[in-house]
Structure formats: C-alpha cells, structure tokens
C-alpha atoms as a PDB file:
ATOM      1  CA  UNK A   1      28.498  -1.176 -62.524  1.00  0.00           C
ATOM      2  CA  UNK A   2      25.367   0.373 -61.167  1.00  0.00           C
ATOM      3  CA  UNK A   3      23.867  -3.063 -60.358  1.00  0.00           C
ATOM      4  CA  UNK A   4      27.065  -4.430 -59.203  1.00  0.00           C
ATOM      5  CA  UNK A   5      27.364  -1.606 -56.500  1.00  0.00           C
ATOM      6  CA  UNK A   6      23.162  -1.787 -55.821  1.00  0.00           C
ATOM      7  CA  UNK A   7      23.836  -5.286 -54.873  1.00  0.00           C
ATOM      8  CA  UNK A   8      26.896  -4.768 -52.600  1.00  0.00           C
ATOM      9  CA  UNK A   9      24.818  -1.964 -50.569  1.00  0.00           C
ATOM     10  CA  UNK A  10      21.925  -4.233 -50.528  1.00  0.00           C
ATOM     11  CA  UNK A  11      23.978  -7.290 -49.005  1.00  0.00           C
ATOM     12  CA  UNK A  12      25.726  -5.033 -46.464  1.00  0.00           C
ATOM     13  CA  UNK A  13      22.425  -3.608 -45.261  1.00  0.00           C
ATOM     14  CA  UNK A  14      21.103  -7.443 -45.029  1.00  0.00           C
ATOM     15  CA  UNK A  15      23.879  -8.118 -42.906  1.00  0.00           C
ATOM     16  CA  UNK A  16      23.657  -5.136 -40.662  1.00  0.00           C
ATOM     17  CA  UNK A  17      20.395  -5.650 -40.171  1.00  0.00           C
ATOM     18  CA  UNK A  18      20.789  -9.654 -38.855  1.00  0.00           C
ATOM     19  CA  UNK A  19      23.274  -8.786 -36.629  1.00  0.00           C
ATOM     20  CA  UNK A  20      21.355  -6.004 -35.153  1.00  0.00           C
ATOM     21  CA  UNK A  21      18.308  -8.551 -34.912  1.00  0.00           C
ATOM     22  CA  UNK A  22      20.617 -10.985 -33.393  1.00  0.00           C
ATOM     23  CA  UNK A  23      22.092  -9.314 -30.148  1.00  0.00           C
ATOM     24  CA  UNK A  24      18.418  -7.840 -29.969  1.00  0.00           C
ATOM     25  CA  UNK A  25      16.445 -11.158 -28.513  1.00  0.00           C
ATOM     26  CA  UNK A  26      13.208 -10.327 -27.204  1.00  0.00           C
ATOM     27  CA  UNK A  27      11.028 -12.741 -25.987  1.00  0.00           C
ATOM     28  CA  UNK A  28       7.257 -12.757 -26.456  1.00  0.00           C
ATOM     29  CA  UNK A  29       5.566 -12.168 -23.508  1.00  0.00           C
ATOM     30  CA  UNK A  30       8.737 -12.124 -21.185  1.00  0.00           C
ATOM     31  CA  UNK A  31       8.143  -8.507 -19.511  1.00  0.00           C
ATOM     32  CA  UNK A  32       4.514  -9.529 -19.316  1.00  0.00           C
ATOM     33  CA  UNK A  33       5.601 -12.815 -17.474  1.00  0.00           C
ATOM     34  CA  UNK A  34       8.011 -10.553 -15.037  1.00  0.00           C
ATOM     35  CA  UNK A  35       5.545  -8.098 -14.346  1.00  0.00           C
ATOM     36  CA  UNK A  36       2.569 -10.507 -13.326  1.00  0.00           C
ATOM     37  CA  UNK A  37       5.541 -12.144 -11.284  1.00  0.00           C
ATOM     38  CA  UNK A  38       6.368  -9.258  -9.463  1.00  0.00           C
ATOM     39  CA  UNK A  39       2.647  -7.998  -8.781  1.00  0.00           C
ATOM     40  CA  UNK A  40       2.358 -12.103  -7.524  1.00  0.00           C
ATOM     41  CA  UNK A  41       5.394 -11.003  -5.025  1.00  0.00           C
ATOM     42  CA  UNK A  42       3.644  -7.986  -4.082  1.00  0.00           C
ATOM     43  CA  UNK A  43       0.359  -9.726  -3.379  1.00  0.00           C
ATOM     44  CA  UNK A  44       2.571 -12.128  -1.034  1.00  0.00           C
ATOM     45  CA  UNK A  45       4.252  -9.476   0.734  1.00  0.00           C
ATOM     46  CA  UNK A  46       0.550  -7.923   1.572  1.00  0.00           C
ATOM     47  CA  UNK A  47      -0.161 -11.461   3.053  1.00  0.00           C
ATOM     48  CA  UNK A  48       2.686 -11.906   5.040  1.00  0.00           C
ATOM     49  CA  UNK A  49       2.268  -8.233   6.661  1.00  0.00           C
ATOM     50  CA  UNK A  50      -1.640  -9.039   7.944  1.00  0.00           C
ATOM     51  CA  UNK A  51      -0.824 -12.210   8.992  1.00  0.00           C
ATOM     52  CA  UNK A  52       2.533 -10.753  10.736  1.00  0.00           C
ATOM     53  CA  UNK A  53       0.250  -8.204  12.320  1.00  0.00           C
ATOM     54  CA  UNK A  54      -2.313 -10.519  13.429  1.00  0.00           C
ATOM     55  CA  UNK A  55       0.224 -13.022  15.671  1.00  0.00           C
ATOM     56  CA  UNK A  56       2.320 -10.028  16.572  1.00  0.00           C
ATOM     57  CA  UNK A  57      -1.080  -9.019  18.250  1.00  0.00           C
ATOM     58  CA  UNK A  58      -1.213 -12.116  19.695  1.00  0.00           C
ATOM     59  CA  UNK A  59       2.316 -12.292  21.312  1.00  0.00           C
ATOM     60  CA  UNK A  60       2.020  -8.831  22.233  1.00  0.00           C
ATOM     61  CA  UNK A  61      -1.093  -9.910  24.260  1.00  0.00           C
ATOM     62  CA  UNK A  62       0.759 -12.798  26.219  1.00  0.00           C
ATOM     63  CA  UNK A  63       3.931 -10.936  26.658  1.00  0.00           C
ATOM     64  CA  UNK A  64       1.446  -8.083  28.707  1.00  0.00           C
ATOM     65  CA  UNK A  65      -0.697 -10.482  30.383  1.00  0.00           C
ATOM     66  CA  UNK A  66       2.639 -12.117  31.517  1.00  0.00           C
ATOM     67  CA  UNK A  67       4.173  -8.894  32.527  1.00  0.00           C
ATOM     68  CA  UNK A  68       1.492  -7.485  34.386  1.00  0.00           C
ATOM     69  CA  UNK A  69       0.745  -5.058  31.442  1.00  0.00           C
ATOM     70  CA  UNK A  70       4.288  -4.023  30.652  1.00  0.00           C
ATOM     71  CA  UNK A  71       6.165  -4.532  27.626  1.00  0.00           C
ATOM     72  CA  UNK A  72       9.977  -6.402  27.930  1.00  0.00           C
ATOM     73  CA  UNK A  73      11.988  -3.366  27.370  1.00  0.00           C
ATOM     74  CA  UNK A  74       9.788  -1.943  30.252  1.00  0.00           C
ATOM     75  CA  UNK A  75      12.381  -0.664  33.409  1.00  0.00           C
ATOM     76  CA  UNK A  76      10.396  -3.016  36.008  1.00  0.00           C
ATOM     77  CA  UNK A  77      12.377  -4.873  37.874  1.00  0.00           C
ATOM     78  CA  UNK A  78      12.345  -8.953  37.971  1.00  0.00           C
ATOM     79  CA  UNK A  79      13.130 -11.248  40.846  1.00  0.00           C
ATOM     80  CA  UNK A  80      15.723 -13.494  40.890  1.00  0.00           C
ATOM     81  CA  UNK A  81      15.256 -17.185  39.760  1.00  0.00           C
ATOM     82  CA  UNK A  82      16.296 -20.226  42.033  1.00  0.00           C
ATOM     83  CA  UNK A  83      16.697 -23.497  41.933  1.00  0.00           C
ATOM     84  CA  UNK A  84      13.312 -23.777  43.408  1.00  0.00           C
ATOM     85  CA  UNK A  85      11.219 -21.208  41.575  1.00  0.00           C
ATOM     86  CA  UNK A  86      12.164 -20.785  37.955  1.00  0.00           C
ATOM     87  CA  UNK A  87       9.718 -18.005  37.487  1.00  0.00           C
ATOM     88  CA  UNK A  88      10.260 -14.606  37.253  1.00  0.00           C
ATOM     89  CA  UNK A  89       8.241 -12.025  38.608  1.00  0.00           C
ATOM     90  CA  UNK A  90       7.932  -7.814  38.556  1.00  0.00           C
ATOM     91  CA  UNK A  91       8.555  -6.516  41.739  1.00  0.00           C
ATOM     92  CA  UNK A  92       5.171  -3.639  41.005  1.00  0.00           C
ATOM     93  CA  UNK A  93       7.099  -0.611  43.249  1.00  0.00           C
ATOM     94  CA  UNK A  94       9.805  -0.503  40.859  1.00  0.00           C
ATOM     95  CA  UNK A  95       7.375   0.154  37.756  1.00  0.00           C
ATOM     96  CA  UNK A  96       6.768   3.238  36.311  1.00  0.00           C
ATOM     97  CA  UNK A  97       3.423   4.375  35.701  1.00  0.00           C
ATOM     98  CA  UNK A  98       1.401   2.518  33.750  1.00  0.00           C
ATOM     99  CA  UNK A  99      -0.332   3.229  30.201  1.00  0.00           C
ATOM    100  CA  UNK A 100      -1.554   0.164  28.381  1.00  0.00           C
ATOM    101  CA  UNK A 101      -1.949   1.481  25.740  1.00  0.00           C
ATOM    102  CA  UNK A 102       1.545   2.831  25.054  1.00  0.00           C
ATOM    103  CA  UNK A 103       3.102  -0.325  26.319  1.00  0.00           C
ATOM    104  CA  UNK A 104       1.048  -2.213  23.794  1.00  0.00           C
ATOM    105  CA  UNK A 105       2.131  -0.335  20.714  1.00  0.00           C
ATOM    106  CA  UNK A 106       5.805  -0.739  22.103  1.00  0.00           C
ATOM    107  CA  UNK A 107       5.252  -4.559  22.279  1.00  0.00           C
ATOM    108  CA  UNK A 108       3.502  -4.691  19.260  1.00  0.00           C
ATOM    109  CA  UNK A 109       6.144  -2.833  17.729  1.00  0.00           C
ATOM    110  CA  UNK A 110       8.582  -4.964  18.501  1.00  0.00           C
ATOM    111  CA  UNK A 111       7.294  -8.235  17.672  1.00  0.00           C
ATOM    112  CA  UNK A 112       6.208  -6.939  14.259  1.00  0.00           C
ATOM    113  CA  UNK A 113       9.975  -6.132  13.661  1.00  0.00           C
ATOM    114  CA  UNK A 114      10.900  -9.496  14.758  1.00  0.00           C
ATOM    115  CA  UNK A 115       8.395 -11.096  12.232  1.00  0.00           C
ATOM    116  CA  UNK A 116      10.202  -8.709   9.211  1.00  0.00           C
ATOM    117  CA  UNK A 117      13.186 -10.195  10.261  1.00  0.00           C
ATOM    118  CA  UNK A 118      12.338 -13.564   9.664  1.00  0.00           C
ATOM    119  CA  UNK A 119      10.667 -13.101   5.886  1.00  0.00           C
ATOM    120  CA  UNK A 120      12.097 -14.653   3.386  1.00  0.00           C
ATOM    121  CA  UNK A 121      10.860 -14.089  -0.519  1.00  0.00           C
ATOM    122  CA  UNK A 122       9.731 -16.495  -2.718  1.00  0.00           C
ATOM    123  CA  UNK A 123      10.188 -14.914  -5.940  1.00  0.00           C
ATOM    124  CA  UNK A 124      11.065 -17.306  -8.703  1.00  0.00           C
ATOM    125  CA  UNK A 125      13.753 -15.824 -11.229  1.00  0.00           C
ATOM    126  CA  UNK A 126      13.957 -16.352 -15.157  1.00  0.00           C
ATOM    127  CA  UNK A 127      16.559 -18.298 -15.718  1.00  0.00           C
ATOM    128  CA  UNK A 128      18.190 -16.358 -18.628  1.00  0.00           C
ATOM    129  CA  UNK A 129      21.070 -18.943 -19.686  1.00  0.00           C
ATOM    130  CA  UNK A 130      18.695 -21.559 -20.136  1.00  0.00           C
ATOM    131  CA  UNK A 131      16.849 -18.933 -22.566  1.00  0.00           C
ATOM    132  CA  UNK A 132      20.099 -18.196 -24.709  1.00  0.00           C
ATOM    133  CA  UNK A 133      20.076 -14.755 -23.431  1.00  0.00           C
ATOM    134  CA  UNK A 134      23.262 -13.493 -21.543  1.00  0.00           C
ATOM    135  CA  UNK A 135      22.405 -11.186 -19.013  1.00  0.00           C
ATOM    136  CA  UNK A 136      24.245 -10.517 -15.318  1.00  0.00           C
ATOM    137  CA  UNK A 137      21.426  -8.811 -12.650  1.00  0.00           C
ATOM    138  CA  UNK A 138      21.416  -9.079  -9.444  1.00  0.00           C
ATOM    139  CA  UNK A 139      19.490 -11.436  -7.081  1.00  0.00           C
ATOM    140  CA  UNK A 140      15.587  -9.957  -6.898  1.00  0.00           C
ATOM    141  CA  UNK A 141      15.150 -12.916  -4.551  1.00  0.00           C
ATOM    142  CA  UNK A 142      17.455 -11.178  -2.102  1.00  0.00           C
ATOM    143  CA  UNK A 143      16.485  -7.839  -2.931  1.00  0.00           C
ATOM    144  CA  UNK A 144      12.472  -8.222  -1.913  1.00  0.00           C
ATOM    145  CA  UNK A 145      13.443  -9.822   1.134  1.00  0.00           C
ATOM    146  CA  UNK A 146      15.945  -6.693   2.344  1.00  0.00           C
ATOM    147  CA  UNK A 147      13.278  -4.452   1.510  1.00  0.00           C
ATOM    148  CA  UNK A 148      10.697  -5.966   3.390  1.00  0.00           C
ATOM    149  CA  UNK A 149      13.383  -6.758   6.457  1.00  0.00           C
ATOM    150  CA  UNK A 150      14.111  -2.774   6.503  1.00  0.00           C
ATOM    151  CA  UNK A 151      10.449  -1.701   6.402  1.00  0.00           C
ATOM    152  CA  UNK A 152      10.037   0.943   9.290  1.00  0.00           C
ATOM    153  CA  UNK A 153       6.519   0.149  11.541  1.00  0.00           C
ATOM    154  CA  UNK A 154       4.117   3.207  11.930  1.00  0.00           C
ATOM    155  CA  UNK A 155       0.842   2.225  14.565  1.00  0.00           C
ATOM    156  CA  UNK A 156      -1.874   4.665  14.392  1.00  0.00           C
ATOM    157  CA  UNK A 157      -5.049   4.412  16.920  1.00  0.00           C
ATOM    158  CA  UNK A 158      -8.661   4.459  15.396  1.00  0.00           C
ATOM    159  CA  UNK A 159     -11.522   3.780  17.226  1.00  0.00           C
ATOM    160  CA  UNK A 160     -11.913  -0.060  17.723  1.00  0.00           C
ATOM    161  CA  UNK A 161      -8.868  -0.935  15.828  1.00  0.00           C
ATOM    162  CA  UNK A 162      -5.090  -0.232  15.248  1.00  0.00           C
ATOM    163  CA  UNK A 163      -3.827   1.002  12.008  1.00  0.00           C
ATOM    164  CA  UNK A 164      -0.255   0.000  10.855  1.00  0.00           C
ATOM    165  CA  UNK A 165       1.203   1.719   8.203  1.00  0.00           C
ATOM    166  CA  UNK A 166       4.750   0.512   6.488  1.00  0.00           C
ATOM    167  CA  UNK A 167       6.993   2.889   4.478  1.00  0.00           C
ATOM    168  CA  UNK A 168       6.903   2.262   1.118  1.00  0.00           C
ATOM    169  CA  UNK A 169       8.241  -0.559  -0.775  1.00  0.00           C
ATOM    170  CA  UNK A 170       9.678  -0.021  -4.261  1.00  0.00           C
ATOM    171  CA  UNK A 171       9.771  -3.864  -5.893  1.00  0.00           C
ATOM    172  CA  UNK A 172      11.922  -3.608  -9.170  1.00  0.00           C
ATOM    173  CA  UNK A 173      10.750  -5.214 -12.449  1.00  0.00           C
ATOM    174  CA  UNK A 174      13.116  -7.939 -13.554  1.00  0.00           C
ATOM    175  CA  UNK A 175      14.241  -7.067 -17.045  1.00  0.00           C
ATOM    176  CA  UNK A 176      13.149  -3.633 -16.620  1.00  0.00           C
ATOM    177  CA  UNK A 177      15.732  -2.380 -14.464  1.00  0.00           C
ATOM    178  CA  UNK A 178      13.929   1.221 -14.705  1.00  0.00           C
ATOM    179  CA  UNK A 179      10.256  -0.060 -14.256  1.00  0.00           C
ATOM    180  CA  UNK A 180       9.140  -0.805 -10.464  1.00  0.00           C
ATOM    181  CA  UNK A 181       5.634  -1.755  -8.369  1.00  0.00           C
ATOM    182  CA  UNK A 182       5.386   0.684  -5.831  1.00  0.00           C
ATOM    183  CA  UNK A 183       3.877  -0.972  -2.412  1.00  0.00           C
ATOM    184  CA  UNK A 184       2.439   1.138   0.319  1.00  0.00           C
ATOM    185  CA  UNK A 185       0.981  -1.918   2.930  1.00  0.00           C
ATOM    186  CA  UNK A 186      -1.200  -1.167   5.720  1.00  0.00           C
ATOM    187  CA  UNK A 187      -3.212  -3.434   7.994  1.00  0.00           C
ATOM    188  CA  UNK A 188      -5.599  -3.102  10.632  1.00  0.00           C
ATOM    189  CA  UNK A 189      -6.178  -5.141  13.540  1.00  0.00           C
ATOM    190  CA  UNK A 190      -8.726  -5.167  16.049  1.00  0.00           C
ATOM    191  CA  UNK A 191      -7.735  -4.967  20.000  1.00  0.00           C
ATOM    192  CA  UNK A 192      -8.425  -7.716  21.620  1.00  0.00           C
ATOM    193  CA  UNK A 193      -8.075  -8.348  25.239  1.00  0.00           C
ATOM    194  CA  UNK A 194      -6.497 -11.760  26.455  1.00  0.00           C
ATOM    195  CA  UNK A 195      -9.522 -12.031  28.707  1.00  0.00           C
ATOM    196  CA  UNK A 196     -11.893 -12.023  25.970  1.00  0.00           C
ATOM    197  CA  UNK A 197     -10.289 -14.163  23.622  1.00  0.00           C
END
C-alpha cells in the first residue's frame, strides 16, 4: 500500500512539474537579444539627434540670412507678392529690435522640432508566434518613435558652441515590461555664420 501510494505522489508531482515547465518557455538568450536590441535603438536615436541638430543649424542659418536675421515667427512685416515679383521682402521699420542671438535659438528651435516630427524608429520586433510563445504587447516600434516625437528642446550657450539638451527618454525592454534604457541625449554644435561657410 505504501508503494502503491509513493508511486501515485510521485506521478502527480511529475506531472505538476511538466506542466509548470510547459507554460514557462524561456528562451536562451532572448532578453539578452532584446536588450542589445534596444541599446542598438538607443545608439540610433543618439544619431538621429546630432545629425537633426547639425541641418537644423543649417536651415536655421538660411532661414536668417533670408530674413534679414529674423526668425519666421518674427512680427516683421512682408510685402506683398505680384505677378511680377514673387519675392517677399521685410519691410525693416516694422521689426522689432534685433538680437541674433535669440532669434537663432528660436529658429533653431523650431526646426529641431520639425526634424522630431519626422523620425520614424527602426526597431525590429521578436516575432513571438513564430517562436511558439503567445504573448500580446504593444507596438515598441510605435512607442520609440512617440517618445522621441514628444522630446522637449533645451539650447544652452557655451563659449564657441551651442549645447542642446533633450528631456529624458525612457526606452522599455521588450519582454521585460519592468526593465527600461534610460536616454538623456545632448549634442553640441558649433555656430557657424552663413558667410563663413
């Protein structure tokens, strides 16, 4: 009887056991593979935010040089274009003051923003079904890019350069819904005039 009921405990265990091991799947090396994924993300998000700076610079530049140092949001006004003259040009008495500097960092500002706007992420998701493994997350794709797109712009002035500091970025781990990369990106460019370029 002993043996009989040794056995029956013994069997039960076993099968406890399996189907705990069963709905636990863990793949080897999966939240290694994630993780170097999302620090590959990370590295591309750096990449996009110095080259976004650089040709924000740039357009900056030619936006001042074509407004005679103002940014567009600036309360100048414009003349009227014609059939002749398709041009516009800033009638100078109805400018404000001027301070380069300021207007730069508002123009800079603002094409930055427009470049956020436009990124797009390039993260490459596990694809789970094809893995046996059931699991319903949301798109990480689409969550990197809103987090870059809602990144707020801070310009800071240093000596020969600009500093531009972004708020941070939290980038969540994919299968490790609790685990993130956090992503403080700054940049600095160097002022260059559009005479001197």
């Amino acid at each position: 009887m002993f043996v009989i009921i040794y056995i029956v405990i013994l069997g039960a265990l076993f099968i406890t056991m399996k189907s705990i091991e069963a709905d636990k799947i863990d793949l080897v090396g999966l939240h290694a593979v994630n993780l170097i994924k999302v620090y590959d993300e990370s590295e591309k998000i750096n990449l996009y935010l110095d080259l976004a700076s650089k040709h924000a610079r740039d357009n900056a530049l030619k936006t001042l040089a074509e407004n005679i140092g103002y940014n567009d949001a600036s309360t100048c006004e414009k003349t009227q274009k014609t059939l002749v003259e398709q041009d516009q040009y800033i009638i100078l008495n109805t400018c404000p003051v001027l301070n380069t500097e300021e207007e730069f960092k508002a123009q800079l500002k603002k094409e930055l923003e427009s470049f956020l706007k436009k990124y797009g992420s390039s993260y490459f998701e596990t694809n789970y079904a094809k893995l046996n493994i059931k699991r319903v997350e949301k798109s990480y794709n689409e969550l990197y890019t809103d987090s870059v797109k809602n990144l707020d712009i801070n310009i800071e002035d240093s000596e020969s350069s600009l500093m531009i500091a972004f708020s941070g970025l939290n980038l969540p781990i994919e299968g490790a819904e609790q685990s993130f990369i956090t992503l403080k990106p700054k940049t600095k460019i160097q002022r260059r005039r559009p005479w001197r370029q």
